[in-house]
C-alpha atoms as a PDB file:
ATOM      1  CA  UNK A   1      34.848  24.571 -26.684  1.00  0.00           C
ATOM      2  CA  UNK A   2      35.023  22.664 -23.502  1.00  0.00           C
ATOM      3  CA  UNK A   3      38.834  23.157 -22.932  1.00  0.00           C
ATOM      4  CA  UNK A   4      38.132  26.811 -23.126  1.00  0.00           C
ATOM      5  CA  UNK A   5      34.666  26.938 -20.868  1.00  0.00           C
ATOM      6  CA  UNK A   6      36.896  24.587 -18.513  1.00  0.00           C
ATOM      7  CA  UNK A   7      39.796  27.279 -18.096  1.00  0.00           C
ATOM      8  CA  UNK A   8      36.963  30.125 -18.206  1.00  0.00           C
ATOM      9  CA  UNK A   9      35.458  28.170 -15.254  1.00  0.00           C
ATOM     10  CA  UNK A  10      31.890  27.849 -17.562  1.00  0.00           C
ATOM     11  CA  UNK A  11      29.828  25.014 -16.594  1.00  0.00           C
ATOM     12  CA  UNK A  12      28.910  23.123 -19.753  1.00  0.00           C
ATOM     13  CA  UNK A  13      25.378  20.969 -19.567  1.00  0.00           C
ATOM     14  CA  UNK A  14      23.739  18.996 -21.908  1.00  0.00           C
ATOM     15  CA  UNK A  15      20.106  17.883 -21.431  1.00  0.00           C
ATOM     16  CA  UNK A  16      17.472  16.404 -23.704  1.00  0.00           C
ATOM     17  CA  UNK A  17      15.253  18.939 -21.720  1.00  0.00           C
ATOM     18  CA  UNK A  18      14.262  22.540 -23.552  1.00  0.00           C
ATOM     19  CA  UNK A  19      16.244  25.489 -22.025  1.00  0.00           C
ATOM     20  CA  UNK A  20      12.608  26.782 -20.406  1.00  0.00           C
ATOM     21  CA  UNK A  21      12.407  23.208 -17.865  1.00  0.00           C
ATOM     22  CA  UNK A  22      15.896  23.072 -17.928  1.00  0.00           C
ATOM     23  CA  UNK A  23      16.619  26.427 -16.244  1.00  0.00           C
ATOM     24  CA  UNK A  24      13.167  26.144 -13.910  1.00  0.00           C
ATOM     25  CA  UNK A  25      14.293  22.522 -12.767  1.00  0.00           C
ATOM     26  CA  UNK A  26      17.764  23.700 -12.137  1.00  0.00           C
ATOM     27  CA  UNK A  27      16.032  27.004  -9.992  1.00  0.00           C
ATOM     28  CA  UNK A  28      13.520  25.151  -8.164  1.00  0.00           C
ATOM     29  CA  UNK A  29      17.043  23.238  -6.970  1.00  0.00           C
ATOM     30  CA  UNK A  30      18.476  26.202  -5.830  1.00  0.00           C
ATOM     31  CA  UNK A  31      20.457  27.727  -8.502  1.00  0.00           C
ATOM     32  CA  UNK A  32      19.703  31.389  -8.550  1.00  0.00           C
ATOM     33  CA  UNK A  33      20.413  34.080 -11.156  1.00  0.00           C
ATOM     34  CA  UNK A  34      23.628  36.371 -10.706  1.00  0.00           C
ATOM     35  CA  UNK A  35      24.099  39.605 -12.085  1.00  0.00           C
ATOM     36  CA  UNK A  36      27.106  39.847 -14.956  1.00  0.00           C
ATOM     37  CA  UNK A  37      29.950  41.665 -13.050  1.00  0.00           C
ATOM     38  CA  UNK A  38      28.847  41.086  -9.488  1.00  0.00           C
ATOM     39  CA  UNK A  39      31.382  38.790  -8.585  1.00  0.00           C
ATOM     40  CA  UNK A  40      33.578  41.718  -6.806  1.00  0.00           C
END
């Protein structure tokens, strides 16, 4: 699973965090949403 999200170019993270802080910790750091197929 990791060889393939590494050649996909997936970031993989683990966390002991639930997916709701997870993703608001990891916005409030600057990561922002990006639309599937907008990378034209």
């Amino acid at each position: 699973m990791i060889e393939l999200a590494d050649d996909s170019g997936i970031v993989v993270l683990a966390t002991s965090k639930r997916m709701y802080e997870a993703c608001g910790k990891l916005y409030s750091h600057g990561l922002k949403p990006e639309a599937v197929g907008d990378k034209a």
